[in-house]
Structure formats: C-alpha cells, structure tokens
PDB file of N, CA and C in Angstrom:
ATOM      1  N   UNK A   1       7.775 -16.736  16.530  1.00  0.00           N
ATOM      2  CA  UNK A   1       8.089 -17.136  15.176  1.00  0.00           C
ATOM      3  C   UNK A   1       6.835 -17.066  14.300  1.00  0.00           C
ATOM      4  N   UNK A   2       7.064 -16.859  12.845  1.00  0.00           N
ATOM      5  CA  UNK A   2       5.740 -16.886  12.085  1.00  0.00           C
ATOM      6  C   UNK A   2       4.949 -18.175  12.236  1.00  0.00           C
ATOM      7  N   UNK A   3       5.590 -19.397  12.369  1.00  0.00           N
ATOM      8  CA  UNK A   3       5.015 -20.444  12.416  1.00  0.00           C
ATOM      9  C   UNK A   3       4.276 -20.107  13.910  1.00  0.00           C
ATOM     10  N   UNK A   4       4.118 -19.410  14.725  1.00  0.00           N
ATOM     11  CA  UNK A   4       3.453 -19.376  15.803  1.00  0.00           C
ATOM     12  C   UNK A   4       1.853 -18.655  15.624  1.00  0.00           C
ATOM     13  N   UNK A   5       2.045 -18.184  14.532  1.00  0.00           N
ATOM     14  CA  UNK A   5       1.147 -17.056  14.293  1.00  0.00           C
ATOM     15  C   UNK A   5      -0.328 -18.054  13.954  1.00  0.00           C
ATOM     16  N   UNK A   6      -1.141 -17.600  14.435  1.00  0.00           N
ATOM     17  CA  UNK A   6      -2.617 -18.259  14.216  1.00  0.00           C
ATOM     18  C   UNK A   6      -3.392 -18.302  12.246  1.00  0.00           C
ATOM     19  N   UNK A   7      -4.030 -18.658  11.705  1.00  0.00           N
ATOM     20  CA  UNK A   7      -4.496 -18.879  10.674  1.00  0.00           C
ATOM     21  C   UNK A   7      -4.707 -17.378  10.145  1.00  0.00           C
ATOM     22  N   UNK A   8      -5.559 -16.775  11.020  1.00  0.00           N
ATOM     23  CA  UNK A   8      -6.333 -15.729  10.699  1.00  0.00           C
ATOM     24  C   UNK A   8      -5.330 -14.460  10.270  1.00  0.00           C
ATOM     25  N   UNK A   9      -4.249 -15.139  11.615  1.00  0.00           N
ATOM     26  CA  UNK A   9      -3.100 -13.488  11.191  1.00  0.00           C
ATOM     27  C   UNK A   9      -2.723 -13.965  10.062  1.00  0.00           C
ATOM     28  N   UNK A  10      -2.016 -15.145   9.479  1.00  0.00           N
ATOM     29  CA  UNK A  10      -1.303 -14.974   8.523  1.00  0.00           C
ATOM     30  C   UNK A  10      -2.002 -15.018   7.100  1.00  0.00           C
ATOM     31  N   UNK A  11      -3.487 -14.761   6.931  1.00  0.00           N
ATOM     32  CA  UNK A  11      -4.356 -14.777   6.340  1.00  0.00           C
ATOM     33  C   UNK A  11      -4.801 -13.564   5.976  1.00  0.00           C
ATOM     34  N   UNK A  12      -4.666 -12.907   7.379  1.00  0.00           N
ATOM     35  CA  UNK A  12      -4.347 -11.009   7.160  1.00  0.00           C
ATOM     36  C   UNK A  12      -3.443 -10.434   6.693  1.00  0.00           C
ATOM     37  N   UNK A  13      -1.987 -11.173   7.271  1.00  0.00           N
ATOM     38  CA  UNK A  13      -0.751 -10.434   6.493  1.00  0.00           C
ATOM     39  C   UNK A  13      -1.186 -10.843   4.873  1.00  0.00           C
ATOM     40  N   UNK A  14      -1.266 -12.137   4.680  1.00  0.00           N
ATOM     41  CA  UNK A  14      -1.331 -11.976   3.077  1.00  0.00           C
ATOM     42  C   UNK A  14      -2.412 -11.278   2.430  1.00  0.00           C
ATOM     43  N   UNK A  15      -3.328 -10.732   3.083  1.00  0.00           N
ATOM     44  CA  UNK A  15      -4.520  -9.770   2.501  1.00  0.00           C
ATOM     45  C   UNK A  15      -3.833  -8.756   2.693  1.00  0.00           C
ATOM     46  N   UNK A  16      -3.183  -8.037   3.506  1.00  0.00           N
ATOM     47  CA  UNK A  16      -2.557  -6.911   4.001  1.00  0.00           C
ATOM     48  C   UNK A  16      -1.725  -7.087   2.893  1.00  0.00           C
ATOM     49  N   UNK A  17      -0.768  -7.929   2.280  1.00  0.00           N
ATOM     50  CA  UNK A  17       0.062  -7.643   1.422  1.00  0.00           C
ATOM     51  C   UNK A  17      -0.711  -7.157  -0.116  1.00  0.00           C
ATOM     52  N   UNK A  18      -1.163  -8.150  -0.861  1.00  0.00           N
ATOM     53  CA  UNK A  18      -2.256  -7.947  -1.466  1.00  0.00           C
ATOM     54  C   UNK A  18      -2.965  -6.923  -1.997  1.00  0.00           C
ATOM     55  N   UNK A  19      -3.343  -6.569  -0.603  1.00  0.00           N
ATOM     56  CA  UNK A  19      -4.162  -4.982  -1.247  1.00  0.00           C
ATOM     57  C   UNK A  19      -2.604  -3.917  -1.376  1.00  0.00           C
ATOM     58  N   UNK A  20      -1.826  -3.718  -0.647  1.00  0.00           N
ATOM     59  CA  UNK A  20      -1.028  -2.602  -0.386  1.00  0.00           C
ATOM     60  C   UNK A  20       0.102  -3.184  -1.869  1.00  0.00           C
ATOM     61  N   UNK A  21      -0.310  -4.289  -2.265  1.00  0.00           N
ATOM     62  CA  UNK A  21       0.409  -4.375  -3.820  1.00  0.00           C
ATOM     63  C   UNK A  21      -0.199  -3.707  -4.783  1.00  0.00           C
ATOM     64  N   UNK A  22      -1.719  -4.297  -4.653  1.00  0.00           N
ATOM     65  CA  UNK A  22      -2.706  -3.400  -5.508  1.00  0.00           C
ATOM     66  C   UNK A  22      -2.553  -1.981  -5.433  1.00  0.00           C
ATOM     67  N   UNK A  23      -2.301  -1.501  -4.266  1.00  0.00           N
ATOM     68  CA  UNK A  23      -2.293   0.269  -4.322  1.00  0.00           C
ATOM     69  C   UNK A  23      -1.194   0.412  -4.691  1.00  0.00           C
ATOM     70  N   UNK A  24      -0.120   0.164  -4.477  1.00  0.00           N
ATOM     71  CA  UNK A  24       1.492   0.612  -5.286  1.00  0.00           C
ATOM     72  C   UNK A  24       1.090   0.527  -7.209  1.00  0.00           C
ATOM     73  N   UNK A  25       0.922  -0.613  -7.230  1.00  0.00           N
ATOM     74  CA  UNK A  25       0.411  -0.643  -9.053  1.00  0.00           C
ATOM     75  C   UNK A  25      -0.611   0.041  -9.365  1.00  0.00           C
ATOM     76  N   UNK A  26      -1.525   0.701  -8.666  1.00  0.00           N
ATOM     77  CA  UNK A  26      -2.889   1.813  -9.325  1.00  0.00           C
ATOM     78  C   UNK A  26      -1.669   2.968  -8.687  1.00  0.00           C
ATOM     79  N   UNK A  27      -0.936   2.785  -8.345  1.00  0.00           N
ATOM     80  CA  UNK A  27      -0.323   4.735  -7.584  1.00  0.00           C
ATOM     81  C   UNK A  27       0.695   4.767  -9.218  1.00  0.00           C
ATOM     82  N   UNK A  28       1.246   3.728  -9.292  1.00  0.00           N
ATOM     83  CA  UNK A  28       2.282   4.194 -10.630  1.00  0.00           C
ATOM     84  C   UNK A  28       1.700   4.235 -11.854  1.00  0.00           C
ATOM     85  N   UNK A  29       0.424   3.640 -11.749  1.00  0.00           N
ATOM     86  CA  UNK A  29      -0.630   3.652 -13.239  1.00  0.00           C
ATOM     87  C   UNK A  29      -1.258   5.330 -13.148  1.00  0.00           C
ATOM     88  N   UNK A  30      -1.564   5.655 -11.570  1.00  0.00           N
ATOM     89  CA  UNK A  30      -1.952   7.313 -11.644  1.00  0.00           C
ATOM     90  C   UNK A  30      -0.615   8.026 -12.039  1.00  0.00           C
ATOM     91  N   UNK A  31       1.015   7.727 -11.311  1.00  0.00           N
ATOM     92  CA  UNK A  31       1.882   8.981 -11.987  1.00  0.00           C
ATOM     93  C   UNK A  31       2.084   8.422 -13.080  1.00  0.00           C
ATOM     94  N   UNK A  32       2.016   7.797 -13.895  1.00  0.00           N
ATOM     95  CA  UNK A  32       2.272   7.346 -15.366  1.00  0.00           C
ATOM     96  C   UNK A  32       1.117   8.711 -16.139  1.00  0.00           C
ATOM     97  N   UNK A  33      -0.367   8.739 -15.636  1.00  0.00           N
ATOM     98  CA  UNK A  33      -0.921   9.630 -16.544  1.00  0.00           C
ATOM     99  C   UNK A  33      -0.867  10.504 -15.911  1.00  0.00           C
ATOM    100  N   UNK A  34      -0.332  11.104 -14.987  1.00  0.00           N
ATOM    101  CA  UNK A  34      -0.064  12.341 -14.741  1.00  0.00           C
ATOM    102  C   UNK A  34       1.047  12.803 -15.224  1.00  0.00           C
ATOM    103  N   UNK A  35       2.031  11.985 -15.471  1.00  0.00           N
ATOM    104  CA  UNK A  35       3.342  12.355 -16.239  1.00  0.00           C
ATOM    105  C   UNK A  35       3.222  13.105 -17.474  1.00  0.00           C
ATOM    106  N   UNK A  36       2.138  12.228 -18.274  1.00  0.00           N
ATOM    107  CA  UNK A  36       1.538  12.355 -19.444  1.00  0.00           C
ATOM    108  C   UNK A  36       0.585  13.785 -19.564  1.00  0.00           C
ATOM    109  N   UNK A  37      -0.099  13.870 -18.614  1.00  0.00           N
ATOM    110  CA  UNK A  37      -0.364  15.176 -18.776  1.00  0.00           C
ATOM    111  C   UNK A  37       0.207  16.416 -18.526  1.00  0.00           C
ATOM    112  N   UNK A  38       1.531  16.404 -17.649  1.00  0.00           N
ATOM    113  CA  UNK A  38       2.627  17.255 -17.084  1.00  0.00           C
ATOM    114  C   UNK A  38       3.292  17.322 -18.708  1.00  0.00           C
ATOM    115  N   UNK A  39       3.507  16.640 -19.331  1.00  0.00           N
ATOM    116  CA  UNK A  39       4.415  16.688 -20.670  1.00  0.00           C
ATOM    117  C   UNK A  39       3.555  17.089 -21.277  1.00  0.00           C
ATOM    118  N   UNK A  40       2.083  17.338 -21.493  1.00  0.00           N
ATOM    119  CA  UNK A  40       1.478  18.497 -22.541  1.00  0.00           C
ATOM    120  C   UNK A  40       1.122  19.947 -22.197  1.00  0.00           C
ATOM    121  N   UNK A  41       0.782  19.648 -20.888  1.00  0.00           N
ATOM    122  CA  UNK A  41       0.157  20.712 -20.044  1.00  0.00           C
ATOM    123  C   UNK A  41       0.535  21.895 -19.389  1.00  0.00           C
ATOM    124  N   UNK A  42       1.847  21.363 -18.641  1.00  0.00           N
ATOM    125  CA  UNK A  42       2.834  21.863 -17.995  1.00  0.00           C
ATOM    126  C   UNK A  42       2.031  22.665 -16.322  1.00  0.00           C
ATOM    127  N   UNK A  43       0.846  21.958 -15.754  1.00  0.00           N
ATOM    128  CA  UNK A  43       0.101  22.844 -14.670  1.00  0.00           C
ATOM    129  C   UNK A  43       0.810  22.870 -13.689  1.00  0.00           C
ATOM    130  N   UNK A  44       0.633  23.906 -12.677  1.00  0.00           N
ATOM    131  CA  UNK A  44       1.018  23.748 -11.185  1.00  0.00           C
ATOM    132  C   UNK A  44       0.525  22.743 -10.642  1.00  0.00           C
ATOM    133  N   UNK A  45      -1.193  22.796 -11.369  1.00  0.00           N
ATOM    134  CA  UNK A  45      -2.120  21.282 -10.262  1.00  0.00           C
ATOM    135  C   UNK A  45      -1.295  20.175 -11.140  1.00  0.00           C
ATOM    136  N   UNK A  46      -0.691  20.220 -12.519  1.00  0.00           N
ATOM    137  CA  UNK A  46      -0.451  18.322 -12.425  1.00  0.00           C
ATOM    138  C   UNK A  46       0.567  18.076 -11.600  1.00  0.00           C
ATOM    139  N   UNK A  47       1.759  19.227 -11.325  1.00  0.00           N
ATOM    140  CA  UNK A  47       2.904  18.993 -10.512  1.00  0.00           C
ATOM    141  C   UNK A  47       2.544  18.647  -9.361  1.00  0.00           C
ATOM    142  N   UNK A  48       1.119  19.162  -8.659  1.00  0.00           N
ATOM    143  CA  UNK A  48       0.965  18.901  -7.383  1.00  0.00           C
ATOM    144  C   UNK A  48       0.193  17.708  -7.404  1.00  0.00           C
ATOM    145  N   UNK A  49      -0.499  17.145  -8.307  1.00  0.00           N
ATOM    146  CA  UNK A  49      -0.721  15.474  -8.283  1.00  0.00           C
ATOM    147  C   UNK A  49       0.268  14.575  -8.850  1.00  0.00           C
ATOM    148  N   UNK A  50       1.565  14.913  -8.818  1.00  0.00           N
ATOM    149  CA  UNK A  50       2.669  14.256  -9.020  1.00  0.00           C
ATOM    150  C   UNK A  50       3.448  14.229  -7.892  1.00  0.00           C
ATOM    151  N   UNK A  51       3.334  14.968  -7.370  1.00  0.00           N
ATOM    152  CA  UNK A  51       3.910  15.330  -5.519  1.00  0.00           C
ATOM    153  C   UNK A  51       3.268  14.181  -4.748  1.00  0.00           C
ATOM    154  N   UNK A  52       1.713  14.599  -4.883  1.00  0.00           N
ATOM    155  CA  UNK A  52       0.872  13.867  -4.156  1.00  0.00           C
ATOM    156  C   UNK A  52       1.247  12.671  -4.125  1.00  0.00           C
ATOM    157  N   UNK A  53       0.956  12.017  -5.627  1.00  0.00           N
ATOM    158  CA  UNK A  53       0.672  10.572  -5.382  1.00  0.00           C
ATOM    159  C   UNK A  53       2.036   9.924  -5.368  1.00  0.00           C
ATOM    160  N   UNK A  54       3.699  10.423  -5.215  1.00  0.00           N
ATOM    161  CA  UNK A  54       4.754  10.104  -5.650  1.00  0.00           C
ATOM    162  C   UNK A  54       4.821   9.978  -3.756  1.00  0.00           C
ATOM    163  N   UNK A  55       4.146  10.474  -3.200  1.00  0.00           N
ATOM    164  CA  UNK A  55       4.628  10.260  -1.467  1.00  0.00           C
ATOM    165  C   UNK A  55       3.382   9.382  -0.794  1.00  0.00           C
ATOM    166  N   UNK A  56       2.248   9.108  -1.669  1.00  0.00           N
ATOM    167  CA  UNK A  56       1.378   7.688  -1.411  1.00  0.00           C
ATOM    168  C   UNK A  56       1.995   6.612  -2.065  1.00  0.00           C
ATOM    169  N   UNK A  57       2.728   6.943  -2.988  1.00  0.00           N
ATOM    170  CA  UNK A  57       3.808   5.915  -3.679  1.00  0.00           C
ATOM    171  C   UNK A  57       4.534   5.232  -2.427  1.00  0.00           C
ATOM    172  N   UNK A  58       5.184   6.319  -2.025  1.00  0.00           N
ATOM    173  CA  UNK A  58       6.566   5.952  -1.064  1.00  0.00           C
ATOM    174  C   UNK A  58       5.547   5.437   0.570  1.00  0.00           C
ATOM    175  N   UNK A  59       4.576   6.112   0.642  1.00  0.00           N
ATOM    176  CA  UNK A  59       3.892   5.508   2.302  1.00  0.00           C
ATOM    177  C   UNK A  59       3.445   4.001   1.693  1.00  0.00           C
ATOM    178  N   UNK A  60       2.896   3.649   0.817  1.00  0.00           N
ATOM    179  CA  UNK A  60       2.493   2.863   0.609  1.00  0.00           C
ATOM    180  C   UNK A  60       3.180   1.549   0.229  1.00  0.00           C
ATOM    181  N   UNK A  61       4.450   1.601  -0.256  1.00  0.00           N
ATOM    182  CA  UNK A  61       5.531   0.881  -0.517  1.00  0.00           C
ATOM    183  C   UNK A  61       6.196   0.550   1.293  1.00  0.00           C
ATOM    184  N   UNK A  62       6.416   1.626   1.889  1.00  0.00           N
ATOM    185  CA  UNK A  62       6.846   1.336   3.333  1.00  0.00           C
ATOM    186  C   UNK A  62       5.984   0.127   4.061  1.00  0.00           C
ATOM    187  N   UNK A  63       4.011   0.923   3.820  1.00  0.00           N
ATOM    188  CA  UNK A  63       3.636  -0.033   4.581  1.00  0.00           C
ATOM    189  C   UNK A  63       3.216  -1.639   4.053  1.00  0.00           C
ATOM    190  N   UNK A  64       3.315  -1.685   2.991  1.00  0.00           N
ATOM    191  CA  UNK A  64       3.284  -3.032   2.333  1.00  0.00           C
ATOM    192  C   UNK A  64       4.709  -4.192   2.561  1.00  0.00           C
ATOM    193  N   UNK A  65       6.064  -3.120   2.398  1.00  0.00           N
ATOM    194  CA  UNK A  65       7.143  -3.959   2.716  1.00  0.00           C
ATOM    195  C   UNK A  65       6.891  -4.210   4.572  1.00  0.00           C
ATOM    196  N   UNK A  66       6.330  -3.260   5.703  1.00  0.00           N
ATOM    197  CA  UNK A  66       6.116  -3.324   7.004  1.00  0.00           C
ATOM    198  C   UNK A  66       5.264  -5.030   6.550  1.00  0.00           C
ATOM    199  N   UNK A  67       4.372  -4.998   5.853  1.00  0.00           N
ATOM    200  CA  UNK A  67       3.478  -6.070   6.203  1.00  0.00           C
ATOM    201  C   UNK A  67       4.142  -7.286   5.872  1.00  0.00           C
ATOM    202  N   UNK A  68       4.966  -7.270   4.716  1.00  0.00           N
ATOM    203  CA  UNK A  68       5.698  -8.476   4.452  1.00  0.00           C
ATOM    204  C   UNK A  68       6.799  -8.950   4.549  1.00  0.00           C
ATOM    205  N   UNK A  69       6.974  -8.298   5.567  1.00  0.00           N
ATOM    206  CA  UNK A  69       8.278  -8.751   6.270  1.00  0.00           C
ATOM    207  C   UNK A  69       8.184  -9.766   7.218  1.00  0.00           C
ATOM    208  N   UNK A  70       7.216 -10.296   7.852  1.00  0.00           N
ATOM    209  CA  UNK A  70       6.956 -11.938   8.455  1.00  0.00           C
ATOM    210  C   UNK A  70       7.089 -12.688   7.308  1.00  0.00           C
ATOM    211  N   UNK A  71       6.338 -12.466   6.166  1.00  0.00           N
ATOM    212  CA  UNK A  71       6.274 -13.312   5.207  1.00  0.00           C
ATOM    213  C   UNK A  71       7.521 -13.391   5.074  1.00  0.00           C
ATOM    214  N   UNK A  72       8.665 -12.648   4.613  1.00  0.00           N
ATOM    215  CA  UNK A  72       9.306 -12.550   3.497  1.00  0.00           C
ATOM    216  C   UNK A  72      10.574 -13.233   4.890  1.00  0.00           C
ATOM    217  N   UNK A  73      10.799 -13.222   6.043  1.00  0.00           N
ATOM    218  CA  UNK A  73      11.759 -13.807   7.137  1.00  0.00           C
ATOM    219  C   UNK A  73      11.287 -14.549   7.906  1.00  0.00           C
ATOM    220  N   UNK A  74      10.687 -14.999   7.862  1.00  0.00           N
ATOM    221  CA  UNK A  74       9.903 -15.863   9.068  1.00  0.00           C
ATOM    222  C   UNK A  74      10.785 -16.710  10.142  1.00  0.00           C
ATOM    223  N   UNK A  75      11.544 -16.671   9.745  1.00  0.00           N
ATOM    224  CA  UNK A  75      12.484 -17.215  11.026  1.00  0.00           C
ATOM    225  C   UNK A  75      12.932 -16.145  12.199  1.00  0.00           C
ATOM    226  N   UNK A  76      12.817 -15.046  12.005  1.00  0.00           N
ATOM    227  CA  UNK A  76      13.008 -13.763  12.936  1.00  0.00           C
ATOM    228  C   UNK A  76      11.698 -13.482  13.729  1.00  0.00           C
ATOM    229  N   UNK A  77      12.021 -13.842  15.229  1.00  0.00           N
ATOM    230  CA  UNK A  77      10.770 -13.832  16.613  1.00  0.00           C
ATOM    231  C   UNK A  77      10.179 -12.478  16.304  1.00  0.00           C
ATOM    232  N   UNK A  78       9.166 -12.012  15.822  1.00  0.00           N
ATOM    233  CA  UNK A  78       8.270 -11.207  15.487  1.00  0.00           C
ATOM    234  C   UNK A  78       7.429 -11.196  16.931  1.00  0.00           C
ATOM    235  N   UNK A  79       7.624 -11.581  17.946  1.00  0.00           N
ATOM    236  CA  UNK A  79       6.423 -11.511  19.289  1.00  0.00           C
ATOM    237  C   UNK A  79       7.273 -10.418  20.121  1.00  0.00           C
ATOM    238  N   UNK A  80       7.834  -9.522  19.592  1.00  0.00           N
ATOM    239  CA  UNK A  80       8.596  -8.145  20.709  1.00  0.00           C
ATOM    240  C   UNK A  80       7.149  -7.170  20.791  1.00  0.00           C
ATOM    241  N   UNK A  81       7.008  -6.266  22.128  1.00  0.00           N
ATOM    242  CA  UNK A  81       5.584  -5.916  21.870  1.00  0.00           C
ATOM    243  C   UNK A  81       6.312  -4.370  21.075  1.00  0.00           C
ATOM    244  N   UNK A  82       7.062  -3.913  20.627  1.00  0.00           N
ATOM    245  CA  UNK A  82       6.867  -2.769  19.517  1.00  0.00           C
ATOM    246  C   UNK A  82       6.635  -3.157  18.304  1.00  0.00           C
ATOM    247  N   UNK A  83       6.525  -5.013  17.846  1.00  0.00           N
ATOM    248  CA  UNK A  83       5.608  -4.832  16.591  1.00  0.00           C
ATOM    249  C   UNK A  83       4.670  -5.544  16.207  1.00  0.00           C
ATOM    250  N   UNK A  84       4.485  -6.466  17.225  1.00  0.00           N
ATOM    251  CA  UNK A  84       3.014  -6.769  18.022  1.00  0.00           C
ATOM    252  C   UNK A  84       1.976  -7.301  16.966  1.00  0.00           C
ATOM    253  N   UNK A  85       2.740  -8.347  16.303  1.00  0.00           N
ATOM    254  CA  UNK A  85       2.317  -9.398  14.850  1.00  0.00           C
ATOM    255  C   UNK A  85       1.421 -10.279  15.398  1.00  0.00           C
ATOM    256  N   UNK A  86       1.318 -10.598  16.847  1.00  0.00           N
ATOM    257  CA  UNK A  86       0.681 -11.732  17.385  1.00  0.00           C
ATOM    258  C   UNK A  86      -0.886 -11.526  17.393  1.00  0.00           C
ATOM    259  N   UNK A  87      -1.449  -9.863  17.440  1.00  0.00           N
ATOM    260  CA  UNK A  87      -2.511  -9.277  16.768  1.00  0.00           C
ATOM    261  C   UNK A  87      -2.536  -8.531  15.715  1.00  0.00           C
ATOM    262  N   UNK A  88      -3.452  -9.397  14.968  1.00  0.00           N
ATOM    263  CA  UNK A  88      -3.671  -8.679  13.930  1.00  0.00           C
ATOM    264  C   UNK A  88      -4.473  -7.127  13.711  1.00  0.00           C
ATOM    265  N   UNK A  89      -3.949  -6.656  12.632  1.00  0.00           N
ATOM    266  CA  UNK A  89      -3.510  -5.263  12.494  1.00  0.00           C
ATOM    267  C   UNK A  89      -5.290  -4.828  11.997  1.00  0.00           C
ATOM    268  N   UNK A  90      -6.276  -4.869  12.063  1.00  0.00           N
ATOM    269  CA  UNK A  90      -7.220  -5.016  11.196  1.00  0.00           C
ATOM    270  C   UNK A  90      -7.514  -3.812  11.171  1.00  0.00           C
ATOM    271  N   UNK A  91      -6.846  -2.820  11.579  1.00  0.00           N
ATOM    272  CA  UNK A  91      -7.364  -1.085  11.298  1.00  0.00           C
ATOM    273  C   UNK A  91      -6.092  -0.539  10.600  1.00  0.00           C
ATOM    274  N   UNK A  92      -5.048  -1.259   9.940  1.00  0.00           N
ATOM    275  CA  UNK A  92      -4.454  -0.766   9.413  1.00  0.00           C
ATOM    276  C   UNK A  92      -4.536  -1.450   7.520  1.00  0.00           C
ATOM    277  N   UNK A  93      -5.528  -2.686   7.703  1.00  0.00           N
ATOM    278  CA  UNK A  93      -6.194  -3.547   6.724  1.00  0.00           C
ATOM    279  C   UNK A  93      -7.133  -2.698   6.176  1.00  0.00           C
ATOM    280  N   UNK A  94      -8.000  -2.141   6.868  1.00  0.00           N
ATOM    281  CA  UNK A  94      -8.966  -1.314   6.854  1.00  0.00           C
ATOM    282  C   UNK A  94      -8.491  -0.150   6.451  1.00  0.00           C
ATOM    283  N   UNK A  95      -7.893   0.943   6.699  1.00  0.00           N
ATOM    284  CA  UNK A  95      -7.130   2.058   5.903  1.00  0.00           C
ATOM    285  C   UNK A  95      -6.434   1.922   4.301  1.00  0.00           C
ATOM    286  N   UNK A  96      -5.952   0.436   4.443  1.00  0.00           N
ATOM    287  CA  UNK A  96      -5.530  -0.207   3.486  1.00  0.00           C
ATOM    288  C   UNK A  96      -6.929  -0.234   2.207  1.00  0.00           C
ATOM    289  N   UNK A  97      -7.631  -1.138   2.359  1.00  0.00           N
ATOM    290  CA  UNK A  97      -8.828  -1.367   1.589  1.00  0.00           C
ATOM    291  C   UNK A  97      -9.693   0.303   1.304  1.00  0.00           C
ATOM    292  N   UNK A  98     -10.134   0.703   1.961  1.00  0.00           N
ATOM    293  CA  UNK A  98     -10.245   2.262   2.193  1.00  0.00           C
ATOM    294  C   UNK A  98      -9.301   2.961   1.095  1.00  0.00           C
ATOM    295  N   UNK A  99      -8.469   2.691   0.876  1.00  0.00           N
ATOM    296  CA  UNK A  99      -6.882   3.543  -0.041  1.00  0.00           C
ATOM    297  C   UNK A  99      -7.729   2.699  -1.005  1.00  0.00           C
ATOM    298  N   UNK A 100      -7.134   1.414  -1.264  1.00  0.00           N
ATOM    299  CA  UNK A 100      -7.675   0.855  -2.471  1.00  0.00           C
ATOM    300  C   UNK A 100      -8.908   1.362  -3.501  1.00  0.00           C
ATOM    301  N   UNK A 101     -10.329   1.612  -2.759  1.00  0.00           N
ATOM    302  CA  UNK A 101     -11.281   1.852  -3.124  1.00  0.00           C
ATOM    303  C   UNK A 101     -11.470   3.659  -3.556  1.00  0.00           C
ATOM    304  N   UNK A 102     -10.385   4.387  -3.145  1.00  0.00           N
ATOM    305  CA  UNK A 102     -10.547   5.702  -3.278  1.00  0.00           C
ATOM    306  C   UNK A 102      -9.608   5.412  -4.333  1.00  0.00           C
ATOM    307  N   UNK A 103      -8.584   4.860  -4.897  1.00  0.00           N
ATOM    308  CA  UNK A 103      -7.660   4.919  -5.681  1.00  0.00           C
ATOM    309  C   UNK A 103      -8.054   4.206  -6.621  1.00  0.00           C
ATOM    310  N   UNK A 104      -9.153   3.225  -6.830  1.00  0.00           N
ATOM    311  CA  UNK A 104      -9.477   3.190  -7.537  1.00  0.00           C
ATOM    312  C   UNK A 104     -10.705   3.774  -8.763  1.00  0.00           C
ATOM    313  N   UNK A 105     -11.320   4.560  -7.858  1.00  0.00           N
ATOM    314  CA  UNK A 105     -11.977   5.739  -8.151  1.00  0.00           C
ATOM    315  C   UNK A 105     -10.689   6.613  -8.861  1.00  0.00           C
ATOM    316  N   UNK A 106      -9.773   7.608  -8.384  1.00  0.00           N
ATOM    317  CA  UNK A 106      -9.378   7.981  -8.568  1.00  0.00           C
ATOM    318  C   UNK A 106      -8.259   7.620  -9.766  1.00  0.00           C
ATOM    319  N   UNK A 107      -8.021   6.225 -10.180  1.00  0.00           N
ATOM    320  CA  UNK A 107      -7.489   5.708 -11.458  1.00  0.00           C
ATOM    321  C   UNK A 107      -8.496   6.047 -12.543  1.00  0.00           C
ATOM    322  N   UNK A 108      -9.775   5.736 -12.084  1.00  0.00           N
ATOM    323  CA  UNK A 108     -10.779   5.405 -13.316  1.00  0.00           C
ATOM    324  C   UNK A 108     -11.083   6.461 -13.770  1.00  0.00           C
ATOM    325  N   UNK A 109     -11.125   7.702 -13.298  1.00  0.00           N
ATOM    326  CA  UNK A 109     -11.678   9.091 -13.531  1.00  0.00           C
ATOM    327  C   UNK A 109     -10.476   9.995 -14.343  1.00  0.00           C
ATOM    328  N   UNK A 110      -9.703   9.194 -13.876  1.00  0.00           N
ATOM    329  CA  UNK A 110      -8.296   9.288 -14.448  1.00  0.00           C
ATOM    330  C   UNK A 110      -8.023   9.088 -15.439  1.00  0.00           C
ATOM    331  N   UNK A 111      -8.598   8.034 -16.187  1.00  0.00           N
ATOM    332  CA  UNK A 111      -7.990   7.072 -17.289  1.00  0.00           C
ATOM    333  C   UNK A 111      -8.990   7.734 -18.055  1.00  0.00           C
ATOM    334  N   UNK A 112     -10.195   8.269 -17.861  1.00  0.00           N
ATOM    335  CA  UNK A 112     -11.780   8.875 -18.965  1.00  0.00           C
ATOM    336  C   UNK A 112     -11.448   9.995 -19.754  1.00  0.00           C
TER     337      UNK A 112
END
C-alpha cells in the first residue's frame, strides 16, 4: 500500500511528479511557438519540431501519469515486482530532471 512506502519514496514520487509536470507545460509552451511559426513559415523543419515535441508531449504525459498513479490511488497494493514502487525510481528522476534542463534551454532559445 502507499501508506507502506518509506518518506524518501513518496518524496520522489512527488518530485517525479513535479518535474514531469514542469516538462508537459514547457513541451506545450514549445508547440504553441512552433505552431506560430508553422502559420508564417510553412517549413519542413517547423513540421518536424512539431512531430518532435508533440511525441515528448505524449512520452512525457505517460510517464508523469506512470508516476502519479500511487499518488492519485493509493489504496491499490503497488508492491507486485513488475512495478516495483517499493524502490525508488532515481534513474528515471534523473532522465526526468535531465529533460527538464534541456527543455528548458530549448524553451528559452525559443522564445528570443
């Protein structure tokens, strides 16, 4: 049960949620100005950074709802070992934060 879960994990899931919120809201702030430049421009490359970031949209939405789903049910035994909540995930935190910091580069250079 979530209530079984130690401090640290559920301290991770909510960092794990957190950041992978932050990257969904910088991914729709990037296709918002890519939209914007597809409607003056009309490029092959903006279509293909509309591709791009519309399927970091969708991975990133998967793995954020993956993370908050203890949060969001906590009454459902989460200790089966195919999803193995009882350790925390800290290399998938890490890919996470990693996304964040490239995406946010990639907003700002964006927005200039």
């Amino acid at each position: 049960m979530f209530s079984d879960f130690g401090p640290a994990t559920v301290l991770l899931l909510y960092t794990s949620v957190a950041i992978g919120t932050a990257n969904v809201i910088l991914l729709f702030g990037l296709l918002y100005a890519y939209w914007k430049t597809y409607k003056e421009i009309k490029s092959k490359f903006t279509i293909g950074l509309l591709y791009f970031a519309s399927f970091l949209l969708l991975q990133n939405i998967a793995i954020t709802f993956a993370s908050a789903l203890p949060l969001l049910l906590p009454h459902i035994p989460y200790n089966v070992p195919s999803y193995d909540l009882d350790r925390p995930h800290i290399g998938f935190l890490f890919v996470n934060l990693v996304q964040l910091i490239a995406l946010s580069i990639l907003y700002k250079i964006t927005k200039e």
